[in-house]
C-alpha atoms as a PDB file:
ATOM      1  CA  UNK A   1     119.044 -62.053 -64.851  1.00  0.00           C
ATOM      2  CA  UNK A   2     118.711 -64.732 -62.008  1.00  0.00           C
ATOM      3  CA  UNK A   3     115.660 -66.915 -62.282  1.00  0.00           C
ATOM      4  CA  UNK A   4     112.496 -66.494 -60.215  1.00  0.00           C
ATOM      5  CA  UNK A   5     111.435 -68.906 -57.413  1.00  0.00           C
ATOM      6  CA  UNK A   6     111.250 -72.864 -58.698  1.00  0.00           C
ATOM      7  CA  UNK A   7     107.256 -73.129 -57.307  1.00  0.00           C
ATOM      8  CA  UNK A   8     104.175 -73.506 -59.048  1.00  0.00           C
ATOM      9  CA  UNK A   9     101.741 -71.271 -59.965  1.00  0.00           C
ATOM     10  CA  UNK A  10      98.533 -73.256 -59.161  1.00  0.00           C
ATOM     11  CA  UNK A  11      98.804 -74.894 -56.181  1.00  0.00           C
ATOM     12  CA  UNK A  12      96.671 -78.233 -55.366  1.00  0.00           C
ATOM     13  CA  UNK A  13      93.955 -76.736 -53.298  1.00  0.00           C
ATOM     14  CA  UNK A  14      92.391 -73.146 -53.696  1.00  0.00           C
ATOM     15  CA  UNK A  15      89.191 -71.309 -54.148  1.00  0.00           C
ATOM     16  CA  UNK A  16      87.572 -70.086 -57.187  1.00  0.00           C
ATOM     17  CA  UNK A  17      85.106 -67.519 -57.492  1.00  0.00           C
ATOM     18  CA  UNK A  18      82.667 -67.324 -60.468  1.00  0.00           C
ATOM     19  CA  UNK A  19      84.410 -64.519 -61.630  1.00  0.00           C
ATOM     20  CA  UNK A  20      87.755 -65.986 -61.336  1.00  0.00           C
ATOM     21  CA  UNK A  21      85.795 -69.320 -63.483  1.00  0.00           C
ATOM     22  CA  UNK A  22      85.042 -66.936 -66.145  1.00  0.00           C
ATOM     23  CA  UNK A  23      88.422 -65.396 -66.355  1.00  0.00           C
ATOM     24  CA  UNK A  24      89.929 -68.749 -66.652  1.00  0.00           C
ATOM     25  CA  UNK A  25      87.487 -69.483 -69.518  1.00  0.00           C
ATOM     26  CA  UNK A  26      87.978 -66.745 -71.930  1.00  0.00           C
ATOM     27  CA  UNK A  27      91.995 -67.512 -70.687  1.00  0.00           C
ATOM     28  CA  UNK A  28      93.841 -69.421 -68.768  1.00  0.00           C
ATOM     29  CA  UNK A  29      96.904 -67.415 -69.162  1.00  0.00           C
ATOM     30  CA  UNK A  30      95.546 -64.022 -68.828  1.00  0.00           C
ATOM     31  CA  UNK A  31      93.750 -65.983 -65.382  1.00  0.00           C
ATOM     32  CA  UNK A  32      96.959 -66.752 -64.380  1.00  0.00           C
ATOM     33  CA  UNK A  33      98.670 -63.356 -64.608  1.00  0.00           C
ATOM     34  CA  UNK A  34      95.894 -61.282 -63.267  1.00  0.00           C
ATOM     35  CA  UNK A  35      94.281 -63.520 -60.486  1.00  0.00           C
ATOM     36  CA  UNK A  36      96.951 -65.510 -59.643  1.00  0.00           C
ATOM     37  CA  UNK A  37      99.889 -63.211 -59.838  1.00  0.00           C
ATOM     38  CA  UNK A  38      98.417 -59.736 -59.429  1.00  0.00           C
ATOM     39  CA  UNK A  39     100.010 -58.446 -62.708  1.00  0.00           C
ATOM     40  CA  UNK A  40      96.199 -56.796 -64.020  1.00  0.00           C
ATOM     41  CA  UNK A  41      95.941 -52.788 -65.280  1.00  0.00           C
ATOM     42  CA  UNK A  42      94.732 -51.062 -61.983  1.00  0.00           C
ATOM     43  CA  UNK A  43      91.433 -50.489 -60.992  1.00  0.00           C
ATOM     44  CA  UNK A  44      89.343 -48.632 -63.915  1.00  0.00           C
ATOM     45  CA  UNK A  45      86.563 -46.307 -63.705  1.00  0.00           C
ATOM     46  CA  UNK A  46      83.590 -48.216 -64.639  1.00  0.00           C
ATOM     47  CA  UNK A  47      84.764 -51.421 -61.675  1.00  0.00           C
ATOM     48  CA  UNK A  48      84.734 -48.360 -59.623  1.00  0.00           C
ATOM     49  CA  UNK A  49      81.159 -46.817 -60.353  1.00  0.00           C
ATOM     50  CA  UNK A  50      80.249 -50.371 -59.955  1.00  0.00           C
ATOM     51  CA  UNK A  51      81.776 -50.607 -56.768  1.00  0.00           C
ATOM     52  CA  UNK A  52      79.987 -47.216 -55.266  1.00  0.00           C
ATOM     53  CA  UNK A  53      76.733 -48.122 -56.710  1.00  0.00           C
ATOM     54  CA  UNK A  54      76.410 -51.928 -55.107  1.00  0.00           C
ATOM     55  CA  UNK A  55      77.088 -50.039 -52.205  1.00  0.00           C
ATOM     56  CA  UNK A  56      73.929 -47.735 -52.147  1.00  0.00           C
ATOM     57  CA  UNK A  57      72.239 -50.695 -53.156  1.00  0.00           C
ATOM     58  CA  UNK A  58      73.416 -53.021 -50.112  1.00  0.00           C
ATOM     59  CA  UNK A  59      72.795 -50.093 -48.301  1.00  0.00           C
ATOM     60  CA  UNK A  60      69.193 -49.085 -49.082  1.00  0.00           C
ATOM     61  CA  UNK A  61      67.668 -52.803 -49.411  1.00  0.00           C
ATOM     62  CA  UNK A  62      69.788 -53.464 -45.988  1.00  0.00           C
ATOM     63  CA  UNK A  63      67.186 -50.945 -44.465  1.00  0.00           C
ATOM     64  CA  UNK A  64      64.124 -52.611 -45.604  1.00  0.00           C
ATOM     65  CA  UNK A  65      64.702 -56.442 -45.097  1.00  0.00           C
ATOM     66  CA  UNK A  66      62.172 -57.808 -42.710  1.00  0.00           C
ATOM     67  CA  UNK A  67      60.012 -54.733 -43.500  1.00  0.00           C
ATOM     68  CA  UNK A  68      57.470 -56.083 -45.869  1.00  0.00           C
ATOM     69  CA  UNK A  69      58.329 -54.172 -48.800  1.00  0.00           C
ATOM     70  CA  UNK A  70      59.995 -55.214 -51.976  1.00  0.00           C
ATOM     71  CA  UNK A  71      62.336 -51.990 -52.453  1.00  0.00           C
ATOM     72  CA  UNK A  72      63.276 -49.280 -50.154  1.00  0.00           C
ATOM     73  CA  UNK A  73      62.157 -45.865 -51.553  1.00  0.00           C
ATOM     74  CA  UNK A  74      63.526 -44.013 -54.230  1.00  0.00           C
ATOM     75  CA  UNK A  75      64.139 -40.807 -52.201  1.00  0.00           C
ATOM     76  CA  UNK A  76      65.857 -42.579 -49.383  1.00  0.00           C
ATOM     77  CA  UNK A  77      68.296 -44.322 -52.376  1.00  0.00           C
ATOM     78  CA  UNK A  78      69.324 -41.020 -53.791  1.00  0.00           C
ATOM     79  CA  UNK A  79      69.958 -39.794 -50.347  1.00  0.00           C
ATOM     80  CA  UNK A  80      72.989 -42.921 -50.019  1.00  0.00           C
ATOM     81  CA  UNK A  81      74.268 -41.897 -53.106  1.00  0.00           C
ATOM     82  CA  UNK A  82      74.914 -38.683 -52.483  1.00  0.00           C
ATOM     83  CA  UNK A  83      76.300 -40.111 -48.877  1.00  0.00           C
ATOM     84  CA  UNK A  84      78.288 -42.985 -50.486  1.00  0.00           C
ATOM     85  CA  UNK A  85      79.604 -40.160 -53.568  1.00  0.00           C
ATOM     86  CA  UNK A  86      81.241 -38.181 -50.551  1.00  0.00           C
ATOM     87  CA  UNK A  87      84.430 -40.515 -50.780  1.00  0.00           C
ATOM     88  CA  UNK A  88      84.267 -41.395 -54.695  1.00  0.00           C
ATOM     89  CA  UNK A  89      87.316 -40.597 -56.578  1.00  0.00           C
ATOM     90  CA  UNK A  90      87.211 -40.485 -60.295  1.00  0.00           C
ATOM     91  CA  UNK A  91      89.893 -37.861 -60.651  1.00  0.00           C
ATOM     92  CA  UNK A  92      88.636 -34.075 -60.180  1.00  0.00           C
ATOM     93  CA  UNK A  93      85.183 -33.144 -59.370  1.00  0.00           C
ATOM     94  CA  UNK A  94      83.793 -32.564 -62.256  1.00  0.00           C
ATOM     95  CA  UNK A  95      83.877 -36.092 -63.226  1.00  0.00           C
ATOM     96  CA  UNK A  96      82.790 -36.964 -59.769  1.00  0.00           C
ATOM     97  CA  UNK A  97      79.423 -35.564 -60.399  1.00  0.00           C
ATOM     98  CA  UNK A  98      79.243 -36.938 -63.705  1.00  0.00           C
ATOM     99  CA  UNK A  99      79.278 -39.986 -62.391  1.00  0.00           C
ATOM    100  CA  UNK A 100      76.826 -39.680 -59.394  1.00  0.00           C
ATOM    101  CA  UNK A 101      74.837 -38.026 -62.272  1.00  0.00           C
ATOM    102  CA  UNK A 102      74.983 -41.856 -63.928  1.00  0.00           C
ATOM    103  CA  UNK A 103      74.250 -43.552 -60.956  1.00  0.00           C
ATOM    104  CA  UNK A 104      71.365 -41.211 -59.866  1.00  0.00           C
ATOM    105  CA  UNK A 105      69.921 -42.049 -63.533  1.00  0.00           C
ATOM    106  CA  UNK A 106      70.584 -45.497 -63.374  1.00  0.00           C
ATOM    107  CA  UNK A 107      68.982 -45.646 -59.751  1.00  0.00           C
ATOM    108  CA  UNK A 108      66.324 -43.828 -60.503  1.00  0.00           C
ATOM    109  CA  UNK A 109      65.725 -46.243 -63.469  1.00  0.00           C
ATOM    110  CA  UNK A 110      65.680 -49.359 -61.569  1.00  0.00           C
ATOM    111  CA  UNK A 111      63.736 -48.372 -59.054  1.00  0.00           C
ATOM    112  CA  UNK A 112      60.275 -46.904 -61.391  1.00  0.00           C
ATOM    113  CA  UNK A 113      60.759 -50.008 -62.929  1.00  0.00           C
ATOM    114  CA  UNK A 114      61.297 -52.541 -59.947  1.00  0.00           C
ATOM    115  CA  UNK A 115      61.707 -55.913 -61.634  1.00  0.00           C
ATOM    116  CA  UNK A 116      62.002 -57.863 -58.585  1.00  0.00           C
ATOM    117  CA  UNK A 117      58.578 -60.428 -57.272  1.00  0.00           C
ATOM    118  CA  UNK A 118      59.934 -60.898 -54.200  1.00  0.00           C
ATOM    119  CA  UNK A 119      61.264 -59.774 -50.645  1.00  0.00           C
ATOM    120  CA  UNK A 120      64.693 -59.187 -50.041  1.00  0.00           C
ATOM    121  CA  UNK A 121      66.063 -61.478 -47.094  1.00  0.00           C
ATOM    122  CA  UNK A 122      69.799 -61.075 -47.669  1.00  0.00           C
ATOM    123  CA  UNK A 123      72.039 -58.951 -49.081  1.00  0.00           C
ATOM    124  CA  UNK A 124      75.697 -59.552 -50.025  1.00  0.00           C
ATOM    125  CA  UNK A 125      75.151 -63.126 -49.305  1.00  0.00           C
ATOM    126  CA  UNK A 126      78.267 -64.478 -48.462  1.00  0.00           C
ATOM    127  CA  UNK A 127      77.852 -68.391 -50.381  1.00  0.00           C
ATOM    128  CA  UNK A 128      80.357 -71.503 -50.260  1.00  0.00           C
ATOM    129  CA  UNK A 129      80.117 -74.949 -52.002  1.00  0.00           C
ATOM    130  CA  UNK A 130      82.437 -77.590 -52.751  1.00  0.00           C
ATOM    131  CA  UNK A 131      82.283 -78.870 -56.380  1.00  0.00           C
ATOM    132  CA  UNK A 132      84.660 -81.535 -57.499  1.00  0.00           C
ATOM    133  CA  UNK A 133      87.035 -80.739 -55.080  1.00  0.00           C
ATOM    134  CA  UNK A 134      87.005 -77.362 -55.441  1.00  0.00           C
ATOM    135  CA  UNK A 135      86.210 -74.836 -52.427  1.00  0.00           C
ATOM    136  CA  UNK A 136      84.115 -71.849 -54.425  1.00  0.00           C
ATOM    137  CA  UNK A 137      83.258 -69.185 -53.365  1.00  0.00           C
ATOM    138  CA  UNK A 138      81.130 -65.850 -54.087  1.00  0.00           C
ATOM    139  CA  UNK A 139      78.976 -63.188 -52.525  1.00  0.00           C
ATOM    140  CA  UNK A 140      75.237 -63.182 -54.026  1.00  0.00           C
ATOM    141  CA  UNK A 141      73.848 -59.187 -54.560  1.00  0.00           C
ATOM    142  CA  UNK A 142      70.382 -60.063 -53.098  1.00  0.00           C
ATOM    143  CA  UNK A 143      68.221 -62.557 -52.261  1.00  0.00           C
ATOM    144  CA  UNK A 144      64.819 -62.459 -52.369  1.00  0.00           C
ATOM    145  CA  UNK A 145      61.759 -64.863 -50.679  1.00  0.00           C
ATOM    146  CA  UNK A 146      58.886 -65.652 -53.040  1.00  0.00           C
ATOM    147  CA  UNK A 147      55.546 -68.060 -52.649  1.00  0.00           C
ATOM    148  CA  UNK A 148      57.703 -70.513 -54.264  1.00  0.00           C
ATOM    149  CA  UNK A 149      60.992 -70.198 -53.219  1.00  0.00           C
ATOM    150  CA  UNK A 150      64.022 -68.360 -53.491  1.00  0.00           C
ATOM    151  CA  UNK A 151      65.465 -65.366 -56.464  1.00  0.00           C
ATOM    152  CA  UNK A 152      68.936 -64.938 -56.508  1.00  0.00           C
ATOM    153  CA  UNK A 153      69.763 -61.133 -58.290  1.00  0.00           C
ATOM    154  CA  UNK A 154      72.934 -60.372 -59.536  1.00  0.00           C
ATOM    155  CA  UNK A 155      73.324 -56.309 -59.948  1.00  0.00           C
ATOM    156  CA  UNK A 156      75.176 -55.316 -63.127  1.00  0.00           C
ATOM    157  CA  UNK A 157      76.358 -51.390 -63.865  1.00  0.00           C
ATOM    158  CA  UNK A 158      77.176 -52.200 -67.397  1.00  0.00           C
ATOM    159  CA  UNK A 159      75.529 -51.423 -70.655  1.00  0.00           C
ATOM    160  CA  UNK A 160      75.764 -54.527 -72.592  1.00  0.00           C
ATOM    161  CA  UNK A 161      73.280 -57.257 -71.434  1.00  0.00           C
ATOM    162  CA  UNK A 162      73.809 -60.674 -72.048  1.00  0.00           C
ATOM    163  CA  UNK A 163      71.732 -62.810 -74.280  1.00  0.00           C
ATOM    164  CA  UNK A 164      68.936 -65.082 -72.624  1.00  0.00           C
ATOM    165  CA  UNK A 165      71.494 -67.832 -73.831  1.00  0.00           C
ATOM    166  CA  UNK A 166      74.494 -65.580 -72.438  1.00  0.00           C
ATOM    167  CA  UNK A 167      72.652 -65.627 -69.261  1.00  0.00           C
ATOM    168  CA  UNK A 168      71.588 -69.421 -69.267  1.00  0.00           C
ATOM    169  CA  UNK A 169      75.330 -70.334 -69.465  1.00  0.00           C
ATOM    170  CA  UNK A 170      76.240 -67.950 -66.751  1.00  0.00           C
ATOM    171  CA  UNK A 171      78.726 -69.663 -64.426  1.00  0.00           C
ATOM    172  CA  UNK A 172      78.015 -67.218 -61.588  1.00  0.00           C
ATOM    173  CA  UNK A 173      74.391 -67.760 -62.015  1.00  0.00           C
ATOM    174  CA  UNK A 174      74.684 -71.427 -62.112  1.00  0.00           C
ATOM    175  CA  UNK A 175      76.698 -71.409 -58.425  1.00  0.00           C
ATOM    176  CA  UNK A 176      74.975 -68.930 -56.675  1.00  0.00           C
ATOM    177  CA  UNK A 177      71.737 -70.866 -57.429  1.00  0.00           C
ATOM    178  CA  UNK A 178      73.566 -74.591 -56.573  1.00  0.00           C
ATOM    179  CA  UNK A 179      74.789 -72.496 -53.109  1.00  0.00           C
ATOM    180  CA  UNK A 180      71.530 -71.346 -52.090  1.00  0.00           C
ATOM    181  CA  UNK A 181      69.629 -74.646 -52.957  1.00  0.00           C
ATOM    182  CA  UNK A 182      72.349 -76.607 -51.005  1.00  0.00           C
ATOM    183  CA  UNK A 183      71.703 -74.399 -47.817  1.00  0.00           C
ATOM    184  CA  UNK A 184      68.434 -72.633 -47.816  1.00  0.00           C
ATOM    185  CA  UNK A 185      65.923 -74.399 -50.565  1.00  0.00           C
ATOM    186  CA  UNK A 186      64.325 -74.273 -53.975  1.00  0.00           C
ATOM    187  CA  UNK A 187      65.666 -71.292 -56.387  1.00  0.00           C
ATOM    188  CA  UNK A 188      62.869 -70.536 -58.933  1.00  0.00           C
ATOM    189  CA  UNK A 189      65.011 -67.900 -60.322  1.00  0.00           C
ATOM    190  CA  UNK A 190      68.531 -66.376 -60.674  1.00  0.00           C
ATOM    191  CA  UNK A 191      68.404 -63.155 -62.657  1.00  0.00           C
ATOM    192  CA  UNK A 192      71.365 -60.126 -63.563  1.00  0.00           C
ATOM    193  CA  UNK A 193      69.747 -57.130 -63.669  1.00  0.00           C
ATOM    194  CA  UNK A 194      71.140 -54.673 -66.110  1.00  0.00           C
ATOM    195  CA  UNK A 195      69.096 -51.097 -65.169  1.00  0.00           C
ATOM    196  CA  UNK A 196      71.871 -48.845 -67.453  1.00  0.00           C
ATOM    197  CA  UNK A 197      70.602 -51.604 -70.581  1.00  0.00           C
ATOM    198  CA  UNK A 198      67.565 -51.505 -72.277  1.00  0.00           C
ATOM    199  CA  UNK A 199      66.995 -55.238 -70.747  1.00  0.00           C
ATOM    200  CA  UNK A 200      67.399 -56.553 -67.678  1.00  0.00           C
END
């Protein structure tokens, strides 16, 4: 078998995401196969339904920035599920619906029990900072304008919601919030909401 090409890896200047920080701290190796040389399992089911349902939420807060309100209204998000669900692909139909079913539920859930204090002012914030060097780079879920400053929200589809101290040592929490001082002012909070958990 002839050997691959002689040239690193890594190279000496790139950009790292928070996500691609965290994969690098759990491991370095498993970074390096998946991020750096595309080698990961395909795309599963649950990345997928968390795709679809940060898109009805861009979506349905785009609509209401500059409005006044905190939220847009429930009925108008179920109506960009079932919009956004018209090109979802989980396999057959059946589990289609089950899974607009989910996000319905999990929509619905958020929304009766809005935990945001602010307005939103952005969504899919696209953020940059250099750190040590580093260019990173992310895309912050939604912004929002209070009396005192700035909430940076971080939408999660999962189940499992991180500890307060899981949360405290969140890299992506911890950039987003450095970005958004560095550009736009004071953060008095940066938050993952979890609306398919019992906790935010």
């Amino acid at each position: 078998i002839e050997p691959g090409p002689d040239r690193p890896v890594m190279i000496e200047s790139f950009r790292l995401s928070p996500s691609q920080a965290d994969s690098y701290e759990k491991c370095p190796r498993r970074y390096v196969l998946e991020r750096r040389l595309r080698l990961g399992d395909a795309t599963s089911v649950y990345s997928h339904f968390g795709e679809l349902t940060h898109d009805v939420l861009e979506r349905a807060e785009r609509e209401v920035i500059g409005s006044g309100l905190r939220h847009a209204p429930l009925p108008r998000v179920i109506e960009i599920v079932d919009e956004v669900w018209d090109g979802a692909d989980f396999g057959t139909s059946e589990l289609n619906d089950a899974w607009r079913r989910k996000a319905s539920e999990m929509l619905q859930k958020l929304y009766e029990n809005w935990p945001g204090k602010g307005e939103p002012v952005e969504v899919e914030l696209d953020v940059e900072s250099e750190i040590a060097g580093v260019r990173w780079v992310g895309r912050i879920d939604r912004l929002e304008k209070t009396d005192s400053g700035y909430r940076v929200v971080d939408y999660k589809s999962g189940t499992r919601a991180p500890t307060k101290d899981e949360a405290a040592e969140s890299i992506q929490l911890a950039f987003y919030t450095l970005a958004v001082e560095q550009t736009k002012g004071d953060v008095v909070a940066s938050e993952m909401w979890f609306p398919r958990a019992n906790t935010k």
